[in-house]
N, C-alpha and C. Protein backbone atom coordinates (compact mmCIF):
# COMPACT_ATOMS: atom_id res chain seq x y z
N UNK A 1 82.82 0.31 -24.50
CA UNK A 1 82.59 -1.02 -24.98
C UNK A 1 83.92 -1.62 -25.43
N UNK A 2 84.18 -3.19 -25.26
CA UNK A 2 85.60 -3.37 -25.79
C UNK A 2 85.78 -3.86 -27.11
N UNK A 3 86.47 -3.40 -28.06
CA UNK A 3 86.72 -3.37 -29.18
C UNK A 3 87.32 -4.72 -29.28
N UNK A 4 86.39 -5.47 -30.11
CA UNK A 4 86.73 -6.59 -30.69
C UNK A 4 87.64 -6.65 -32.08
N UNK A 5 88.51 -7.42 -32.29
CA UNK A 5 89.31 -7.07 -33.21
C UNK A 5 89.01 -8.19 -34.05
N UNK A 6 88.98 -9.35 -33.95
CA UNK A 6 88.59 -10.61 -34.38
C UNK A 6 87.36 -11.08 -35.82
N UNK A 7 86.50 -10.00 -34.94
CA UNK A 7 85.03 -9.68 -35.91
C UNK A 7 84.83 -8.63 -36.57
N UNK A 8 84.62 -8.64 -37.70
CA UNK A 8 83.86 -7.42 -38.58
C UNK A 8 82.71 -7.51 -38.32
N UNK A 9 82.14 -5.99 -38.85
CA UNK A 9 80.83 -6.20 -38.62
C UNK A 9 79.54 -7.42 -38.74
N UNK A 10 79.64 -8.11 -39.94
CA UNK A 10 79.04 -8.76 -40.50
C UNK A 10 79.10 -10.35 -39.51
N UNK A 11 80.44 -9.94 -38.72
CA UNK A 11 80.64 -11.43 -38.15
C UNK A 11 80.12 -11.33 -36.75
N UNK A 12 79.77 -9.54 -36.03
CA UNK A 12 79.62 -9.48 -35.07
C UNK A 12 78.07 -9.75 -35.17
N UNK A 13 77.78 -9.15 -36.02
CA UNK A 13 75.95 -9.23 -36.52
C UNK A 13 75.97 -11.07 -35.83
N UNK A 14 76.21 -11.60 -36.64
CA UNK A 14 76.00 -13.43 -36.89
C UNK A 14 76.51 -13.98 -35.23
N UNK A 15 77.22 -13.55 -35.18
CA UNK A 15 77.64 -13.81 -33.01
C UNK A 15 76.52 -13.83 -32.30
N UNK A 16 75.58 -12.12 -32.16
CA UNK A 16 74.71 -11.58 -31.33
C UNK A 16 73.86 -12.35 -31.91
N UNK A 17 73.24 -13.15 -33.21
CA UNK A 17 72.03 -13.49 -33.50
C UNK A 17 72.28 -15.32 -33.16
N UNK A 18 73.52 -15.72 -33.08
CA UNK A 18 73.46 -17.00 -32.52
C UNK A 18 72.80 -16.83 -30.95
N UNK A 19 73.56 -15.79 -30.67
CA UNK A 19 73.59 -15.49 -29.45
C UNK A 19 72.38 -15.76 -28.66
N UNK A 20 71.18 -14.90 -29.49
CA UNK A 20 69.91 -14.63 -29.22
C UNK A 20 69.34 -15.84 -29.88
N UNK A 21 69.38 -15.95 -30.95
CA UNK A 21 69.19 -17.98 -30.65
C UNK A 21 68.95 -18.42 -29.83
N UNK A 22 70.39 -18.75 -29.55
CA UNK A 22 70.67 -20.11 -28.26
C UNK A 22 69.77 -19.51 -27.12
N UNK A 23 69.73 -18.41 -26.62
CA UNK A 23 68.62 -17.38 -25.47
C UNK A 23 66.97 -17.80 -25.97
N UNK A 24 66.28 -17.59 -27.15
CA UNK A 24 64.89 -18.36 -27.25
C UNK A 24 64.92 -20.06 -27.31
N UNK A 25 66.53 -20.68 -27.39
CA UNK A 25 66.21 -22.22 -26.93
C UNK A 25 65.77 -22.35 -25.60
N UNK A 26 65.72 -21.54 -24.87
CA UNK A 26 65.68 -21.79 -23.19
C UNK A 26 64.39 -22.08 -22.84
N UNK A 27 64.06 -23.23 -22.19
CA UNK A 27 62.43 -23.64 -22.26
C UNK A 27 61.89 -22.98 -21.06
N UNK A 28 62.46 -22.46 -19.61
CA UNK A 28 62.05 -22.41 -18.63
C UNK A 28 62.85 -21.57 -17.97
N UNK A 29 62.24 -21.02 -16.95
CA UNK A 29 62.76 -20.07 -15.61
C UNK A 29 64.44 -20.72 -15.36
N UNK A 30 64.89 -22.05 -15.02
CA UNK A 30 65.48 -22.31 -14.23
C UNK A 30 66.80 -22.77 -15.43
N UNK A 31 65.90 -22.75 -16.95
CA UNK A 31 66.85 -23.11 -17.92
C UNK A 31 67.55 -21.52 -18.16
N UNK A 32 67.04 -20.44 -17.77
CA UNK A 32 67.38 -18.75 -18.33
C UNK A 32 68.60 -19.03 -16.78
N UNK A 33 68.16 -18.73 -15.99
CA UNK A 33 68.88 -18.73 -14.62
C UNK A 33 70.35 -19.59 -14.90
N UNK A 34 70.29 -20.72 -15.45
CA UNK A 34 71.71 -21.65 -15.60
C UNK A 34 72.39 -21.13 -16.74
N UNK A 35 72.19 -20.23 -17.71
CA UNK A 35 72.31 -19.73 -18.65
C UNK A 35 72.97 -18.73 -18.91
N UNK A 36 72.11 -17.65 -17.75
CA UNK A 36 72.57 -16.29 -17.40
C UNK A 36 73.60 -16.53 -16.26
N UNK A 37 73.73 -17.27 -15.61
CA UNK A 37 74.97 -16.94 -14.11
C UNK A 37 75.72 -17.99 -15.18
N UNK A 38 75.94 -18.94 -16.28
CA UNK A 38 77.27 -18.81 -16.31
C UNK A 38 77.48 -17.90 -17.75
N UNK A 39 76.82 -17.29 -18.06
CA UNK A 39 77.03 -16.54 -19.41
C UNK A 39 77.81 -15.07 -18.82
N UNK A 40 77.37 -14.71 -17.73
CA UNK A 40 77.57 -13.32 -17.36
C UNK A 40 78.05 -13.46 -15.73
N UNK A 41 78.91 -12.52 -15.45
CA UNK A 41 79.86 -12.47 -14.13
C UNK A 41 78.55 -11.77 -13.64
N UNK A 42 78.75 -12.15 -12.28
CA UNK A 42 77.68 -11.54 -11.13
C UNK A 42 77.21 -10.25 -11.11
N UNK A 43 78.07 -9.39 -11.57
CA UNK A 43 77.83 -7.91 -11.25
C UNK A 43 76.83 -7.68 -12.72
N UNK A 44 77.10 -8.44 -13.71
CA UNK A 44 76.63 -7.93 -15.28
C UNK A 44 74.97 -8.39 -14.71
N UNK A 45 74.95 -9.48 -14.23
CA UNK A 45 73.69 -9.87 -14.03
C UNK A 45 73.25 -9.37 -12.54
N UNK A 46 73.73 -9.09 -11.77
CA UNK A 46 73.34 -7.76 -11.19
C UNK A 46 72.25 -6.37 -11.86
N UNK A 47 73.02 -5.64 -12.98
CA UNK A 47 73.18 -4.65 -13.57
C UNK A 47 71.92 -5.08 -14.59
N UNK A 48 72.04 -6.13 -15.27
CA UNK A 48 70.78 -6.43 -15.50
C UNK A 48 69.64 -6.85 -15.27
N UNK A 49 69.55 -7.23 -13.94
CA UNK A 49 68.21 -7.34 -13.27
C UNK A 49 67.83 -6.07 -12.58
N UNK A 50 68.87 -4.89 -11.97
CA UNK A 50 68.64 -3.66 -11.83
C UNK A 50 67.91 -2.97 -13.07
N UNK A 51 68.44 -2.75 -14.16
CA UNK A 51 67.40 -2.41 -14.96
C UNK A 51 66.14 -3.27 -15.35
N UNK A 52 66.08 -4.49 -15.10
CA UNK A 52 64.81 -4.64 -15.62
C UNK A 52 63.86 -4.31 -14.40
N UNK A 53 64.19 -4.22 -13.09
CA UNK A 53 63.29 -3.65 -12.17
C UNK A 53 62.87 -2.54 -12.41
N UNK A 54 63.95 -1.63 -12.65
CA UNK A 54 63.67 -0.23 -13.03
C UNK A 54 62.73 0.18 -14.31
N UNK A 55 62.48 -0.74 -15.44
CA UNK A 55 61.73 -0.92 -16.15
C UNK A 55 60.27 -1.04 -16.02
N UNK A 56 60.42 -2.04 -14.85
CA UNK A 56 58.79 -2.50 -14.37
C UNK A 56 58.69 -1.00 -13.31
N UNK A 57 59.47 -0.74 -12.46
CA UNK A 57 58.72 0.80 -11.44
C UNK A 57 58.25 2.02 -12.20
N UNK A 58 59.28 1.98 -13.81
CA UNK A 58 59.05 3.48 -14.66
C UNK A 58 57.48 2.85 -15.08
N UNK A 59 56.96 1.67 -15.65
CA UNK A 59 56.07 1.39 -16.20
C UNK A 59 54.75 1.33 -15.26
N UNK A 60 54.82 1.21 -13.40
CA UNK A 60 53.94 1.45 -12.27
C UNK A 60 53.90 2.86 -12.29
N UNK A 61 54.78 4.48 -12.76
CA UNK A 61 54.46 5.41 -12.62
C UNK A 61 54.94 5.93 -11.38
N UNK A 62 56.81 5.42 -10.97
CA UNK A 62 57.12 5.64 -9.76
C UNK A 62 58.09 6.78 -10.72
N UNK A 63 58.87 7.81 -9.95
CA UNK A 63 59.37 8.77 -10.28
C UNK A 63 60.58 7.98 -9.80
N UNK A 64 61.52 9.02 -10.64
CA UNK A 64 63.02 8.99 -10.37
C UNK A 64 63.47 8.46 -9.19
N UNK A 65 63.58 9.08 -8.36
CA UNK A 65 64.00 9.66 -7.07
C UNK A 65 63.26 8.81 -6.16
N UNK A 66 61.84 8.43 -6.02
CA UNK A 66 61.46 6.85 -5.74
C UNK A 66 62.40 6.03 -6.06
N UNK A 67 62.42 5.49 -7.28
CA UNK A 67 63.44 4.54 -8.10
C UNK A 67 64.16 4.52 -7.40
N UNK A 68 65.31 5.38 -7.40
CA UNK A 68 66.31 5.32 -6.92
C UNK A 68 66.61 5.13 -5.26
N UNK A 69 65.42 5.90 -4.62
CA UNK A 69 65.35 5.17 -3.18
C UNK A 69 65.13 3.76 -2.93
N UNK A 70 64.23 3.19 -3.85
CA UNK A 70 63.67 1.80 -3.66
C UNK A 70 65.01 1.09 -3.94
N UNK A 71 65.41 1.07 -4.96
CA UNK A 71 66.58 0.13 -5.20
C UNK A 71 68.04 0.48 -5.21
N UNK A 72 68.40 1.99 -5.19
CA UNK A 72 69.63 1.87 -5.11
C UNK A 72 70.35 2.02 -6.73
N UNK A 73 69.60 1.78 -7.44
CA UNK A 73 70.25 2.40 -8.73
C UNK A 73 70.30 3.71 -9.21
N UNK A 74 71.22 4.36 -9.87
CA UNK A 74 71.80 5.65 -10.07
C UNK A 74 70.45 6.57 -10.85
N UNK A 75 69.65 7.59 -10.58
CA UNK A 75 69.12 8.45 -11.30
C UNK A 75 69.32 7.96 -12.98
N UNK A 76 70.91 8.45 -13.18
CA UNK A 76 71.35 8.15 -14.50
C UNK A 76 70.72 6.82 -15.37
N UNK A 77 71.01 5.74 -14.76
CA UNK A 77 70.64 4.56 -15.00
C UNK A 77 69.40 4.80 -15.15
N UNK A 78 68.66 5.33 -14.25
CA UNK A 78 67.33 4.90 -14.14
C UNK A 78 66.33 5.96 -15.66
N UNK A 79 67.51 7.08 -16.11
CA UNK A 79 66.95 8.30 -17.12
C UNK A 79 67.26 7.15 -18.44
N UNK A 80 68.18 6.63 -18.11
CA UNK A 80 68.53 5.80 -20.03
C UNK A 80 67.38 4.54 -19.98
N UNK A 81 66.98 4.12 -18.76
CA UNK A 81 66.09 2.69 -19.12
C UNK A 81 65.00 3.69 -19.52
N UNK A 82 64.45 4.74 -18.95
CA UNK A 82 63.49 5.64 -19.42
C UNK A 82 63.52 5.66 -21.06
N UNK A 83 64.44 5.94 -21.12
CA UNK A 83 64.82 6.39 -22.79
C UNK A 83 64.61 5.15 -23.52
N UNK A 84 65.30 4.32 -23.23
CA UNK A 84 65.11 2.83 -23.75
C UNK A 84 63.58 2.30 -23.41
N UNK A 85 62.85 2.50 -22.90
CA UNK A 85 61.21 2.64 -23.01
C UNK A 85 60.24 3.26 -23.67
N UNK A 86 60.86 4.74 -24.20
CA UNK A 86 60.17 5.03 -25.14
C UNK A 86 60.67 5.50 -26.54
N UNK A 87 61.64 5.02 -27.10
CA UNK A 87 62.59 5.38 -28.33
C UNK A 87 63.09 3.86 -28.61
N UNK A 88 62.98 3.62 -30.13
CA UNK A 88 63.13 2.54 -30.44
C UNK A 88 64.76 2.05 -30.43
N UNK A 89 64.70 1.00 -30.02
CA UNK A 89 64.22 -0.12 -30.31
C UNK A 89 63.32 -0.86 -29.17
N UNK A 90 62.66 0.36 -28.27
CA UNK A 90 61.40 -0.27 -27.06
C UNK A 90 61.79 -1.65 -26.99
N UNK A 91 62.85 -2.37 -26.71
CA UNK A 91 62.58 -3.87 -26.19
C UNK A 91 62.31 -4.06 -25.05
N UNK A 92 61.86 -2.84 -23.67
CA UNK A 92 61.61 -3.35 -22.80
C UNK A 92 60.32 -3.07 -22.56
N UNK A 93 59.57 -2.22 -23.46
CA UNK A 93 58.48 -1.69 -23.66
C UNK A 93 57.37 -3.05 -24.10
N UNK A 94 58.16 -3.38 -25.30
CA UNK A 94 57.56 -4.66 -25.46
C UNK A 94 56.91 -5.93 -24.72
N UNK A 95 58.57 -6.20 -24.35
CA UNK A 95 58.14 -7.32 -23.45
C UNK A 95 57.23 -6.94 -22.03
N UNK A 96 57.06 -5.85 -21.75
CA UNK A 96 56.51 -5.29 -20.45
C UNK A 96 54.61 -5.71 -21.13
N UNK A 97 54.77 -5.23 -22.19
CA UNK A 97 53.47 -5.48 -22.99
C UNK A 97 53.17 -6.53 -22.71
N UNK A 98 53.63 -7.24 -23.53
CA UNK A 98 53.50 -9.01 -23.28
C UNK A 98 53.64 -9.60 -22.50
N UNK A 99 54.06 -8.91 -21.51
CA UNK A 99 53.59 -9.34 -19.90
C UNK A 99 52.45 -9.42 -19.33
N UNK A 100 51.82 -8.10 -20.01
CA UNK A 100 50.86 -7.13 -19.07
C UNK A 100 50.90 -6.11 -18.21
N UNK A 101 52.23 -5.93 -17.77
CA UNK A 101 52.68 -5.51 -16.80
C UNK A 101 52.84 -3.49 -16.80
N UNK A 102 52.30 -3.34 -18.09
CA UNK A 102 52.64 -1.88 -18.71
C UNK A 102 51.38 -0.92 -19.20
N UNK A 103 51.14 0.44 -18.61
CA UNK A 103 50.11 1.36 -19.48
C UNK A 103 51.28 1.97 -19.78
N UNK A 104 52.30 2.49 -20.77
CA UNK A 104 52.89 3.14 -20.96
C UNK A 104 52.34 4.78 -21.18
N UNK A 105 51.49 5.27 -21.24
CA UNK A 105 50.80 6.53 -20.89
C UNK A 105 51.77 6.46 -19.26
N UNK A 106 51.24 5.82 -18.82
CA UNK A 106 52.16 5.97 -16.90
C UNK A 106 53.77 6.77 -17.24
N UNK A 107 54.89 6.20 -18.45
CA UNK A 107 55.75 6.85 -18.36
C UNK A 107 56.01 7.81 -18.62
N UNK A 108 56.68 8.84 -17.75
CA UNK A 108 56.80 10.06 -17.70
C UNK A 108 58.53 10.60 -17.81
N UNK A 109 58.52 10.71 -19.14
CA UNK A 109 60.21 10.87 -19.66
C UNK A 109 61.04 12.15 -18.55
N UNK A 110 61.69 11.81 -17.27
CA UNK A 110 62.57 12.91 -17.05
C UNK A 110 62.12 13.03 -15.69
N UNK A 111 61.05 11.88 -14.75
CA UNK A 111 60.23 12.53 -14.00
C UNK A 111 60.25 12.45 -13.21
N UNK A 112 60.81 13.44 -11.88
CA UNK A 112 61.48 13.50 -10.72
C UNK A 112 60.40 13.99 -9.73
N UNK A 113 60.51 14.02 -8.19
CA UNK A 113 59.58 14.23 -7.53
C UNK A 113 58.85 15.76 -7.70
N UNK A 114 60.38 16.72 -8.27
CA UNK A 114 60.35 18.26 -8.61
C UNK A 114 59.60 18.23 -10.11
N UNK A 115 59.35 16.99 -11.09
CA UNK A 115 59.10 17.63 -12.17
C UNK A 115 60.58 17.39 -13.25
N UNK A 116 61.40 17.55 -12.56
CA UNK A 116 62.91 17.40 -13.43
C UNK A 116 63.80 16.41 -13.65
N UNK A 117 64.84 16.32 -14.29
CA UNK A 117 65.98 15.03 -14.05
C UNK A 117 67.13 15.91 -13.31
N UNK A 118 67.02 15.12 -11.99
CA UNK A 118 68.32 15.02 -11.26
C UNK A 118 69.42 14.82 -11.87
């Protein structure tokens, strides 16, 4: 991560929560989209729509190694969104909720076609 020198903690806290602010002003699909491509270089928003796919396949009950055939993202990647689904701070757990889109019983921490993490 790159070490900001500028901010103390207290100032980095108050950044990320404008941050996330200005992100629930967004009224619509096309207002997030103008938002995100110029907030973030292509590859970041790449990287983050890769995991949120990978979010929705762990939450359908696709294994690793699926995952990773379907889209092309790394095992690795695909073991930490795992983790980040069921260890707090679940924010993708959540919103998958409030989608609908989630039985989380379906996720299976580690779960490769063998049973293991690759």
């Amino acid at each position: 991560m790159k070490e900001h020198r500028i901010y103390d903690p207290g100032q980095e806290i108050a950044v990320e929560d404008e941050l996330f602010g200005a992100i629930l002003l967004l009224r619509n699909v096309d207002e997030c989209r103008a938002f995100f491509q110029d907030l973030c270089t292509p590859a970041e928003l790449q990287a983050l729509k890769d995991r949120w796919i990978v979010a929705e396949l762990l939450a359908d009950g696709l294994t690793y190694r699926q995952i990773r055939d379907k889209t092309g993202v790394s095992v690795t990647t695909v073991g930490r969104v795992a983790r980040c689904l069921s260890e707090p701070p679940a924010g993708y757990a959540a919103v998958l909720r409030r989608m609908g889109k989630t039985d989380m019983g379906k996720i299976d921490m580690g779960k490769t076609d063998q049973g293991k993490i690759e």
